[in-house]
PDB file of N, CA and C in Angstrom:
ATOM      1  N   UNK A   1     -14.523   2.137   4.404  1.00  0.00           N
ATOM      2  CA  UNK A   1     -13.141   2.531   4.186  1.00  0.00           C
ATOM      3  C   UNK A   1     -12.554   1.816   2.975  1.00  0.00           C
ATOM      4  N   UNK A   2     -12.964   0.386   2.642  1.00  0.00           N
ATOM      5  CA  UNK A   2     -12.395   0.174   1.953  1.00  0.00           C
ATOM      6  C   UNK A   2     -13.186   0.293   0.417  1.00  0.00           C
ATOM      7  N   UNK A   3     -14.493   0.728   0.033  1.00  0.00           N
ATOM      8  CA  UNK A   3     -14.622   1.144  -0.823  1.00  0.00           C
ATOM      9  C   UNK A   3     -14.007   2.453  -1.377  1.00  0.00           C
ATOM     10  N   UNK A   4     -14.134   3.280  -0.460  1.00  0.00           N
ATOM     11  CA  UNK A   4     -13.033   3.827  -0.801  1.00  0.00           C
ATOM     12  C   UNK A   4     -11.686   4.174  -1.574  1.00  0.00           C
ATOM     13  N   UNK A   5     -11.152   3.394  -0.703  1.00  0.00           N
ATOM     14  CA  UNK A   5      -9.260   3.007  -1.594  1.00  0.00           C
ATOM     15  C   UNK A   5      -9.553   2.597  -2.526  1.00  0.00           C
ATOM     16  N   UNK A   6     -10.467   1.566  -2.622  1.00  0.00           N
ATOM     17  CA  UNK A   6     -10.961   0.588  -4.034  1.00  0.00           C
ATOM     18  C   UNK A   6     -11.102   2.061  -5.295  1.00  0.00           C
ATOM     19  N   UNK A   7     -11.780   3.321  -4.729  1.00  0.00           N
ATOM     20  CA  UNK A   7     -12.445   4.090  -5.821  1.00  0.00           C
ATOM     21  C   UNK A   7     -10.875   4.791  -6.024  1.00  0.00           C
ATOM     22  N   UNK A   8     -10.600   5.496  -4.742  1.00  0.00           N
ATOM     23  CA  UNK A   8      -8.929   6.116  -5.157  1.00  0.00           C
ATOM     24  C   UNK A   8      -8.280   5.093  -5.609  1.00  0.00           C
ATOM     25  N   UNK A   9      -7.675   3.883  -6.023  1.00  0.00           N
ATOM     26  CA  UNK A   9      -7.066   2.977  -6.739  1.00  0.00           C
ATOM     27  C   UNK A   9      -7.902   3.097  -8.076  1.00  0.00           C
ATOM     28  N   UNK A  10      -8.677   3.351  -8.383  1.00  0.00           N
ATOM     29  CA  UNK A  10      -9.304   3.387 -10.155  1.00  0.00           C
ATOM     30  C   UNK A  10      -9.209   4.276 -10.133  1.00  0.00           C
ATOM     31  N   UNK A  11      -9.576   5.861  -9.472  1.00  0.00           N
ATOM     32  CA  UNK A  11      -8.954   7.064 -10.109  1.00  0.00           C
ATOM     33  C   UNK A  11      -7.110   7.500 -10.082  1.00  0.00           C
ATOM     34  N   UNK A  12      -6.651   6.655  -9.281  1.00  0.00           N
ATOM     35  CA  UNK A  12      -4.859   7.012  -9.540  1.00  0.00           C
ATOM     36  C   UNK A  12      -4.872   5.780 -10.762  1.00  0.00           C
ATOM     37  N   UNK A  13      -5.501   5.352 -11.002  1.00  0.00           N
ATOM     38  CA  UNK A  13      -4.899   4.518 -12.569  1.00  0.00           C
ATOM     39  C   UNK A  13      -5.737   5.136 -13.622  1.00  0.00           C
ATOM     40  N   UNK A  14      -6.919   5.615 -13.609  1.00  0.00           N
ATOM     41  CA  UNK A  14      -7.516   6.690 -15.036  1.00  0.00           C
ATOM     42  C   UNK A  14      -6.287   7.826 -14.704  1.00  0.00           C
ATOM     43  N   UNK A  15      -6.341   8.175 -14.175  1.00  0.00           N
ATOM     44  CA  UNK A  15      -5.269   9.479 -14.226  1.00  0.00           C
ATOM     45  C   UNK A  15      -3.766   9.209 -15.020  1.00  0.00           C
ATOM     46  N   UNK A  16      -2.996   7.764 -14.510  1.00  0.00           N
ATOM     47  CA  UNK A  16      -2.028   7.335 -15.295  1.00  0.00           C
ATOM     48  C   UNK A  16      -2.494   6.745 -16.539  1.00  0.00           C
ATOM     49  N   UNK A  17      -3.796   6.526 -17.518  1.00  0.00           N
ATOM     50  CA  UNK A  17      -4.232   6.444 -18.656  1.00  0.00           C
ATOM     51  C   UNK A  17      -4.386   7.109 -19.249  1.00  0.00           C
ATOM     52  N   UNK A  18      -5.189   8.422 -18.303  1.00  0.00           N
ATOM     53  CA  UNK A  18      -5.244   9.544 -19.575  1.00  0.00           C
ATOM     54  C   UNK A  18      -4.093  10.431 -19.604  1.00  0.00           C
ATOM     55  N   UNK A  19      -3.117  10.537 -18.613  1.00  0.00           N
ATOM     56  CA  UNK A  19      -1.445  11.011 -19.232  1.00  0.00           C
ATOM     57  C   UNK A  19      -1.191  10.016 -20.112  1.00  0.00           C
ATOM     58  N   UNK A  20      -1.203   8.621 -20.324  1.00  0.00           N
ATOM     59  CA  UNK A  20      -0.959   7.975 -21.639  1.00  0.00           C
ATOM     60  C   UNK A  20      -1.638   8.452 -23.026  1.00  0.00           C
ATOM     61  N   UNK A  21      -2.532   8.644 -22.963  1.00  0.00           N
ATOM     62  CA  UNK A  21      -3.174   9.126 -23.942  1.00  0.00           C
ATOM     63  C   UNK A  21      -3.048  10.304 -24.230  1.00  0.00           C
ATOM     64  N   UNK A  22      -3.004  11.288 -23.196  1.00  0.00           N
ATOM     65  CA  UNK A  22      -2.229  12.873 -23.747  1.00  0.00           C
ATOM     66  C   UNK A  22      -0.640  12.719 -24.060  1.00  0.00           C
ATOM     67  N   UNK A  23       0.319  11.493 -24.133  1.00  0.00           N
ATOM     68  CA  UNK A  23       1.279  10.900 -24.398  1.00  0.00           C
ATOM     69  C   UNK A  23       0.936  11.348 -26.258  1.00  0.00           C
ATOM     70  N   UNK A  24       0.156  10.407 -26.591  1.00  0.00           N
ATOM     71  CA  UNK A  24      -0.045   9.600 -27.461  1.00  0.00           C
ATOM     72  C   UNK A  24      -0.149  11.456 -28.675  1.00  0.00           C
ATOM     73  N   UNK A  25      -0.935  11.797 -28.324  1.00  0.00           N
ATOM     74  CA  UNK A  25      -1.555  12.930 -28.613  1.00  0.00           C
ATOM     75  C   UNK A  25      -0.513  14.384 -29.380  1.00  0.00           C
ATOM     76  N   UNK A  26       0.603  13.718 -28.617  1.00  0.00           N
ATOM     77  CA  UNK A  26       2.060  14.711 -28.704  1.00  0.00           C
ATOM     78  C   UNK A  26       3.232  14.497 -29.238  1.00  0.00           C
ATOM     79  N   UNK A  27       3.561  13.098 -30.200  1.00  0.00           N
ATOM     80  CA  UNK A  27       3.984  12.787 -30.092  1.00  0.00           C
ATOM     81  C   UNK A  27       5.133  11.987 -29.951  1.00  0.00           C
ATOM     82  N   UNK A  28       4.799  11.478 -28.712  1.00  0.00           N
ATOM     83  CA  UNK A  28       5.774  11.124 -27.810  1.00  0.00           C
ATOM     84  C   UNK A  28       6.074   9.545 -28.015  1.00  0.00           C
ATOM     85  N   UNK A  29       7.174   8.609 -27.807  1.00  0.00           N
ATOM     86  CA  UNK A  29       7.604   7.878 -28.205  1.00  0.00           C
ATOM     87  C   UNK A  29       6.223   6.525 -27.514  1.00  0.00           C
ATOM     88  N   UNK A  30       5.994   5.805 -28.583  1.00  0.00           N
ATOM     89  CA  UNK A  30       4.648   4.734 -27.525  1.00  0.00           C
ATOM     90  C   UNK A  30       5.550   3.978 -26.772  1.00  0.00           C
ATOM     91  N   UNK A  31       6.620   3.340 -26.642  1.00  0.00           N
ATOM     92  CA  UNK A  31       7.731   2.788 -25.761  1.00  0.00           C
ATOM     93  C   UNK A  31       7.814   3.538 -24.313  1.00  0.00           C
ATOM     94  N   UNK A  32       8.234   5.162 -24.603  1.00  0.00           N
ATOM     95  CA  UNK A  32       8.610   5.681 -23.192  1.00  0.00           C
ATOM     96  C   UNK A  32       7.302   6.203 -22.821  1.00  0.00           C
ATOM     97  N   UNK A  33       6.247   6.487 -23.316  1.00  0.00           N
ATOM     98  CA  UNK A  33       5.074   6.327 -22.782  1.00  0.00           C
ATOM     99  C   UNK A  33       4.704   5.261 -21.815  1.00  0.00           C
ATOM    100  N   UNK A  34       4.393   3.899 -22.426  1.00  0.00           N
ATOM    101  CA  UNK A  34       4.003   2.829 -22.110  1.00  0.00           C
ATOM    102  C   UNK A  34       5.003   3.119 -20.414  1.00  0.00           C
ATOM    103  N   UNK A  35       6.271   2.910 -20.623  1.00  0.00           N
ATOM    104  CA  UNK A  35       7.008   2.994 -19.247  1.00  0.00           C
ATOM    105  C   UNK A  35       7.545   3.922 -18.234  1.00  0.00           C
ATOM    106  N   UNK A  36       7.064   4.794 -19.070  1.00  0.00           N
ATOM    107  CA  UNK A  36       6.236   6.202 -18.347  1.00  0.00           C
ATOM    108  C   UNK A  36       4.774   5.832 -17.564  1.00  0.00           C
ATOM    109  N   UNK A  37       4.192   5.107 -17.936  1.00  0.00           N
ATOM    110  CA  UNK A  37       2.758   4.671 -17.344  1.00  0.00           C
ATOM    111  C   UNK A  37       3.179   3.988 -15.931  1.00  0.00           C
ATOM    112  N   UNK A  38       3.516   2.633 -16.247  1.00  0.00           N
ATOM    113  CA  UNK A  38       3.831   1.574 -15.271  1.00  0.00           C
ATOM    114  C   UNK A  38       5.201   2.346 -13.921  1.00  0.00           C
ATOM    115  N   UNK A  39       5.517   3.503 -14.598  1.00  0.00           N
ATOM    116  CA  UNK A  39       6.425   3.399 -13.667  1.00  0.00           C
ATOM    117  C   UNK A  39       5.527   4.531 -12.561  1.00  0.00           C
ATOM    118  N   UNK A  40       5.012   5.307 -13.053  1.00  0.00           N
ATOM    119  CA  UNK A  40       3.909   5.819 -12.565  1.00  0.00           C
ATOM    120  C   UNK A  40       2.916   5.445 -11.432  1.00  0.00           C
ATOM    121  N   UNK A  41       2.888   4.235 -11.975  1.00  0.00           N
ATOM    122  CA  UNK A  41       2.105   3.133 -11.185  1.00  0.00           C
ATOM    123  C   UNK A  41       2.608   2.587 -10.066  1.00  0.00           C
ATOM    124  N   UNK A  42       3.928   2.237 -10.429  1.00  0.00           N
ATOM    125  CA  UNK A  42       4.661   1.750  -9.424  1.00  0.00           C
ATOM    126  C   UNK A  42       5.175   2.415  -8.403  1.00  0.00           C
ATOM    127  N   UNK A  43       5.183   3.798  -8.837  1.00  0.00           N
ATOM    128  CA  UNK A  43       5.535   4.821  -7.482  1.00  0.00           C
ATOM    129  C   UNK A  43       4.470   5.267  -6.625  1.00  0.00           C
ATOM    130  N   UNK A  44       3.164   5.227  -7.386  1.00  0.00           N
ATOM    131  CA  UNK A  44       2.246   5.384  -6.668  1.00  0.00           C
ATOM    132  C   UNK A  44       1.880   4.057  -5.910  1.00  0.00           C
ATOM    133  N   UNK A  45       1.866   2.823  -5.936  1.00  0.00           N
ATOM    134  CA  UNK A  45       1.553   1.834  -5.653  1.00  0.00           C
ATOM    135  C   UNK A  45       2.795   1.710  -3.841  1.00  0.00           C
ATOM    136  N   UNK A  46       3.639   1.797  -4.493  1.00  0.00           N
ATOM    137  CA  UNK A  46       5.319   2.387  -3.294  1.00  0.00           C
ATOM    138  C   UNK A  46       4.793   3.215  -1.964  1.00  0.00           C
ATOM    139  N   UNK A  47       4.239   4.618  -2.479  1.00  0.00           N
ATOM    140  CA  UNK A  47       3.941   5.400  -1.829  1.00  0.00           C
ATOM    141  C   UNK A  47       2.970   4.887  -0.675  1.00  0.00           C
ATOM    142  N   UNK A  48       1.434   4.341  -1.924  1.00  0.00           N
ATOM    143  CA  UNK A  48       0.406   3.621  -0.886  1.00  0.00           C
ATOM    144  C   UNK A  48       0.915   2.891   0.378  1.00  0.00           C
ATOM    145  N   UNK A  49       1.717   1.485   0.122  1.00  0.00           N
ATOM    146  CA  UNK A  49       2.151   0.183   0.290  1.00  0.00           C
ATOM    147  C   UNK A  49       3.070   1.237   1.505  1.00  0.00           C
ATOM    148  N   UNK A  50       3.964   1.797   1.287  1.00  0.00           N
ATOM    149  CA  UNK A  50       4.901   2.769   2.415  1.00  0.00           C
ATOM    150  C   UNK A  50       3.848   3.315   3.553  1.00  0.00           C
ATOM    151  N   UNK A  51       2.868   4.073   2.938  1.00  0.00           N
ATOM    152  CA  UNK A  51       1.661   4.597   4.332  1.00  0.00           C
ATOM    153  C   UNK A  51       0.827   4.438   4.776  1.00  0.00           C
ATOM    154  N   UNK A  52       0.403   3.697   4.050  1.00  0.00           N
ATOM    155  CA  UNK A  52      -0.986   3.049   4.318  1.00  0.00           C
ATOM    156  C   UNK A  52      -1.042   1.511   4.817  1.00  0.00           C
ATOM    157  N   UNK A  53       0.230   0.724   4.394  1.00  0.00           N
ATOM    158  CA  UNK A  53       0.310  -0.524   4.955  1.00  0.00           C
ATOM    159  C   UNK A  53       1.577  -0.989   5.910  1.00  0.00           C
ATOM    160  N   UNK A  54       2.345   0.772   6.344  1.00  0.00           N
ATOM    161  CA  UNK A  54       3.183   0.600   6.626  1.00  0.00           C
ATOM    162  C   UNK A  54       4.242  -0.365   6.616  1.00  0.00           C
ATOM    163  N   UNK A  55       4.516  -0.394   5.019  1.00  0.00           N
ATOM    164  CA  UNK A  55       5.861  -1.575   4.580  1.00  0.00           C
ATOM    165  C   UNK A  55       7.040  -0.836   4.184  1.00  0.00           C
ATOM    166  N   UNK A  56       8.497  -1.390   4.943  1.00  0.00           N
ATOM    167  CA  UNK A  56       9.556  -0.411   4.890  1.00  0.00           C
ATOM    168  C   UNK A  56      10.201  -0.719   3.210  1.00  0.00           C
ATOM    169  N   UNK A  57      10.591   0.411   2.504  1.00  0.00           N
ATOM    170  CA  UNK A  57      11.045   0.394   1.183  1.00  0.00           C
ATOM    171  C   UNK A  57      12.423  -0.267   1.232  1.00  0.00           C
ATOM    172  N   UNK A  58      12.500  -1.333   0.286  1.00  0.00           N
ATOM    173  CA  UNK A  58      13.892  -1.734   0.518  1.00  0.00           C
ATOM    174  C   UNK A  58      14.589  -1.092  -0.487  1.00  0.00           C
ATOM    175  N   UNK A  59      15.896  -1.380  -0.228  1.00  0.00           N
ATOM    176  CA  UNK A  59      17.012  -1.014  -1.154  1.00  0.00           C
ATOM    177  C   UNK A  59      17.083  -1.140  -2.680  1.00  0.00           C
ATOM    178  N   UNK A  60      16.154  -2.129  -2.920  1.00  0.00           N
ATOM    179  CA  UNK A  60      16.067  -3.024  -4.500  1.00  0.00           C
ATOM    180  C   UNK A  60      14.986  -2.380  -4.736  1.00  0.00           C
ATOM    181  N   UNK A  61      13.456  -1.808  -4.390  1.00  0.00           N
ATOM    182  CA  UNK A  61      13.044  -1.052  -4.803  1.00  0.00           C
ATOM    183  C   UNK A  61      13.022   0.320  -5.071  1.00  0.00           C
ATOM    184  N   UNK A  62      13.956   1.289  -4.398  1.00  0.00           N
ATOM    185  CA  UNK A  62      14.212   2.699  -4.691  1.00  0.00           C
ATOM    186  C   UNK A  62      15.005   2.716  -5.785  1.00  0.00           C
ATOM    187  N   UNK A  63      16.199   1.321  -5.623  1.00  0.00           N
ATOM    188  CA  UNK A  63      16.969   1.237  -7.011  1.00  0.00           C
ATOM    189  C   UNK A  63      16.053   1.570  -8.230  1.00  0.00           C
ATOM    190  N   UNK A  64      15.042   0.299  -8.214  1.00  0.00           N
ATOM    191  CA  UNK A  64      14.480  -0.060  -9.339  1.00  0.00           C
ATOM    192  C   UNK A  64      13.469   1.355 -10.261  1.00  0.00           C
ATOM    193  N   UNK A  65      12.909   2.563  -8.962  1.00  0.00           N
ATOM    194  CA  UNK A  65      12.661   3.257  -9.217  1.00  0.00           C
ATOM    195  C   UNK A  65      13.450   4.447 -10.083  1.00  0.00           C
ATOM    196  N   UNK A  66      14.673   4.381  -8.991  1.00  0.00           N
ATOM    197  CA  UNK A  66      15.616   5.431  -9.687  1.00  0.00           C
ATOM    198  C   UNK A  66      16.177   5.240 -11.170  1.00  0.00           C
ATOM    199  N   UNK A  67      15.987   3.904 -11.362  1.00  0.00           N
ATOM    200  CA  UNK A  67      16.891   3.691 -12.534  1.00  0.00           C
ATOM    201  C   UNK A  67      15.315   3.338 -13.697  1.00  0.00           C
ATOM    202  N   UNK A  68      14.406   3.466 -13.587  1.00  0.00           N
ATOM    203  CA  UNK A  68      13.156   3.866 -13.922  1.00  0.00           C
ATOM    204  C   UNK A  68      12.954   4.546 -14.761  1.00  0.00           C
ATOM    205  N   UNK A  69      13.537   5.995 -13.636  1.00  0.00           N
ATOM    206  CA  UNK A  69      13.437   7.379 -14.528  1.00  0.00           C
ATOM    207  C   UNK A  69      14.758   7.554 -14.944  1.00  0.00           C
ATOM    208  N   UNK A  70      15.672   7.248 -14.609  1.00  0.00           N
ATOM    209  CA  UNK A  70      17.116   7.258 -15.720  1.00  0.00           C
ATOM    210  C   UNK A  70      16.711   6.356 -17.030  1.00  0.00           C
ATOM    211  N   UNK A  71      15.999   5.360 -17.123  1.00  0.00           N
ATOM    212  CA  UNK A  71      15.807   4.655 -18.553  1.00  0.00           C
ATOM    213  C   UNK A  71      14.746   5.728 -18.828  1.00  0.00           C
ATOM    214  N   UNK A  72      13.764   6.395 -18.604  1.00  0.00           N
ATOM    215  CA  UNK A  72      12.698   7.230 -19.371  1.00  0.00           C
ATOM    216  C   UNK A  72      14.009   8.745 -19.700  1.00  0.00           C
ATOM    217  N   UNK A  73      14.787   9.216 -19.132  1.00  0.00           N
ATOM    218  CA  UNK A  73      15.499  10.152 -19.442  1.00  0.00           C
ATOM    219  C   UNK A  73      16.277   9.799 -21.038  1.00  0.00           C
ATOM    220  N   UNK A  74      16.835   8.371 -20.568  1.00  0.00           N
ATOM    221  CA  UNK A  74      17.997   7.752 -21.464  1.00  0.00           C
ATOM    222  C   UNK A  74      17.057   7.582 -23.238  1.00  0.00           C
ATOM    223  N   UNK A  75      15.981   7.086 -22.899  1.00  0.00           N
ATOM    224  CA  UNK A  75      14.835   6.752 -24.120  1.00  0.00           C
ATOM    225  C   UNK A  75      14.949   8.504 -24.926  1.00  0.00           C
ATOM    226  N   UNK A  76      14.394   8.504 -24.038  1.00  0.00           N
ATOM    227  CA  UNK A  76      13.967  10.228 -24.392  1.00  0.00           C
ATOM    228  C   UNK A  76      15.254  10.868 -24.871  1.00  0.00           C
TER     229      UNK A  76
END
């Protein structure tokens, strides 16, 4: 089982690399890329951590998300 997650954890992060790189390709600012990546990461990482380790989302992280994609809107 846990090789596994180990392999889905390196393919949900090639997947947020090569949208960086089809970023790059178009482009698109390397700043809102770059935090386009990580934030990527971090929602997927949220999601895991929420179902899989059943940890309740606090208040300071949905913030931090929401205002995430309001700075990638605001960049852009």
């Amino acid at each position: 089982m846990h090789s596994m997650l180990y392999v889905l954890g390196i393919f949900t992060y090639l997947i947020g690399t090569m949208l960086l790189v089809e970023s790059y390709k178009h482009n698109i600012n390397i700043v809102s890329a770059g935090i386009i990546q990580i934030l990527f990461n971090t929602i997927i990482l949220l999601i895991f951590a929420y179902f899989y380790f059943h940890e309740p989302l606090t208040a300071v992280q949905i913030v931090g998300v929401i205002l995430g994609v309001i700075l990638i809107y605001l960049i852009n």
